[in-house]
Protein backbone atom coordinates (compact mmCIF):
# COMPACT_ATOMS: atom_id res chain seq x y z
CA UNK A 1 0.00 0.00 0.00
CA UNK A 2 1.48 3.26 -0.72
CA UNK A 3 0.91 6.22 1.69
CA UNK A 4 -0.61 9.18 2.15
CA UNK A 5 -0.09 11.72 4.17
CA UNK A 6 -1.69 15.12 6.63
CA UNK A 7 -0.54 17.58 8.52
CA UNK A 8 2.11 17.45 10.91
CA UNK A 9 4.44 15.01 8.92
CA UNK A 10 1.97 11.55 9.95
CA UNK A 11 1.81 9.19 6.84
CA UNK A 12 -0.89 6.85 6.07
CA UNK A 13 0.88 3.21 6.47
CA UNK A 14 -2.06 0.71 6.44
CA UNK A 15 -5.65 -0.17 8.32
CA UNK A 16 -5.83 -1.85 11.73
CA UNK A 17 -6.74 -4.44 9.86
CA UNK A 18 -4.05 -5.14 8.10
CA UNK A 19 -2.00 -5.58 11.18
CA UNK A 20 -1.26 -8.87 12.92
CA UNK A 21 -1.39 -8.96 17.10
CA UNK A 22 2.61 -9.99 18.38
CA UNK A 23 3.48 -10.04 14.82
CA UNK A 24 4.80 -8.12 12.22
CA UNK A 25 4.05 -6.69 9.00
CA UNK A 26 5.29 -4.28 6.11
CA UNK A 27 4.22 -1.13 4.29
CA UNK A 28 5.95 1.33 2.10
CA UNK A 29 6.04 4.49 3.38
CA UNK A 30 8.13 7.33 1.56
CA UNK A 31 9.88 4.70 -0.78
CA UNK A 32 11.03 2.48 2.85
CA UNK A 33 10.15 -0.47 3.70
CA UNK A 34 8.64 -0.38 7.59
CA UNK A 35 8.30 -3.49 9.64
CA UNK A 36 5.34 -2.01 11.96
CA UNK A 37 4.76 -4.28 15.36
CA UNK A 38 1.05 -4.59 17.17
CA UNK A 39 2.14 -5.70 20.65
CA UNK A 40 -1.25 -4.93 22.66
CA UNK A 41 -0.66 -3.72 26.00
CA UNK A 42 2.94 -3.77 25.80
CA UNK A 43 4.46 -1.00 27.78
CA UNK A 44 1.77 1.33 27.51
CA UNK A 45 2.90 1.28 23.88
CA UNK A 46 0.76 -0.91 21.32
CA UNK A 47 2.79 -0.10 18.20
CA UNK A 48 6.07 -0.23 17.11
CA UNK A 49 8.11 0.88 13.67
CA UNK A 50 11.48 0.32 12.63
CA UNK A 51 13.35 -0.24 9.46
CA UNK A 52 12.24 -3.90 7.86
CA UNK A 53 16.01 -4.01 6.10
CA UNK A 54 18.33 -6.26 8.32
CA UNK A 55 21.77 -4.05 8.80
CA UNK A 56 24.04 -7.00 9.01
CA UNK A 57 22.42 -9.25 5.71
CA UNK A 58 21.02 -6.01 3.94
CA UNK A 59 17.87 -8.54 3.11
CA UNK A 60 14.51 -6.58 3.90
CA UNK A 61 13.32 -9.59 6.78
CA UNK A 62 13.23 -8.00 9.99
CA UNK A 63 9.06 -7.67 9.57
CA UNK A 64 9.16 -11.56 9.24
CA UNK A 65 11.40 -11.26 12.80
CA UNK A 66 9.81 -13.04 15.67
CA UNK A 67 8.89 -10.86 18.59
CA UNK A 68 9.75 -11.34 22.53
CA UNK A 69 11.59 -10.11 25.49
CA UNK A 70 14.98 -10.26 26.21
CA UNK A 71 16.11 -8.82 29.00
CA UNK A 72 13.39 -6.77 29.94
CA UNK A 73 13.08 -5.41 26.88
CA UNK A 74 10.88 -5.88 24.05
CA UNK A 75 12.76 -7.36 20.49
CA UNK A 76 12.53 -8.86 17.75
CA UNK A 77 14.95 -11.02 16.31
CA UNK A 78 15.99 -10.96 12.88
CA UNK A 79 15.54 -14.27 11.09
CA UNK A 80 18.41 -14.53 9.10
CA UNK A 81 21.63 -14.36 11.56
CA UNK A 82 19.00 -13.59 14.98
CA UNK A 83 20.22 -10.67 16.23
CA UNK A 84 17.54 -9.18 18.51
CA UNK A 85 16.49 -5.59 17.89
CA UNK A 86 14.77 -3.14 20.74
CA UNK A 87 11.15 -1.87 19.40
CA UNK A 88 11.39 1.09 21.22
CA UNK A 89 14.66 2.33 19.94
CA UNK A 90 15.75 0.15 17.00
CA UNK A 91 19.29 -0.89 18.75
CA UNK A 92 20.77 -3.83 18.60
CA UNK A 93 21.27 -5.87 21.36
CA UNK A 94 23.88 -8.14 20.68
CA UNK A 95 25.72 -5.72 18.14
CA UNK A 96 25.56 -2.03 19.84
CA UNK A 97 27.00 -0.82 16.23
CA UNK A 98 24.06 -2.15 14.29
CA UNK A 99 20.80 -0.41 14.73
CA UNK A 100 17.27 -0.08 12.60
CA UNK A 101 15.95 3.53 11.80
CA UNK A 102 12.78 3.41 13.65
CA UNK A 103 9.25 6.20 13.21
CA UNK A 104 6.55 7.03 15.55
CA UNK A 105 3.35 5.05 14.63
CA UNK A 106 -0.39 5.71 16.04
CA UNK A 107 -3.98 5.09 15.70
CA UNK A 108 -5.34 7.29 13.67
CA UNK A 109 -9.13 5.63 13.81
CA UNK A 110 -8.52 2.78 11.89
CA UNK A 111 -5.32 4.05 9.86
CA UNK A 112 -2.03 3.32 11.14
CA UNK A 113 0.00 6.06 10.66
CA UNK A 114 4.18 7.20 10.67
CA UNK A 115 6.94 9.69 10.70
CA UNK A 116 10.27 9.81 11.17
CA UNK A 117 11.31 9.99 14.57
CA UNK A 118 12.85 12.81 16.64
């Protein structure tokens, strides 16, 4: 789905719908692929964005990543070499050199929305 966007720099990713709870999925926002995570409840945060292109392979996978918590912290792992990757901040855990660009996300409704972080 391609994006659309409104005031204050938010872009139109997808529909609630679209999303998958404790899983991940991908839209195109702005030309870049962005794994977006539904963890309900998690944190007080229920949505997550970061980059879907693995820094250490280069493959576009980490949306396919499988989510959990590693040391109190919320991850996902990449599937191809398993690094785990903080939601909330896109760093790597086991690799503090690698990290994934992440965005805000919301609710917007039913529209899931993005933009670049601060």
């Amino acid at each position: 789905m391609q994006a659309t966007t409104d005031s204050g720099g938010w872009r139109h990713a997808c529909e609630r719908r679209d999303l998958v709870e404790n899983s991940g999925v991908v839209a195109l926002v702005d030309g870049a692929q962005i794994a977006l995570f539904y963890i309900p409840g998690s944190e007080g945060v229920d949505l997550y964005a970061v980059d879907n292109r693995d820094p250490r392979s280069g493959a576009n996978v980490v949306g396919r990543g499988i989510v959990g918590h590693l040391n109190g912290e919320l991850v996902v792992a990449s599937p191809l070499y398993k690094q785990h990757f903080r939601l909330r901040d896109g760093q790597c855990v086991e690799y503090p050199e690698q990290r994934l660009r992440t965005w805000q996300a919301r609710f917007n409704g039913d529209a899931v929305e993005t933009r670049p972080a601060p």
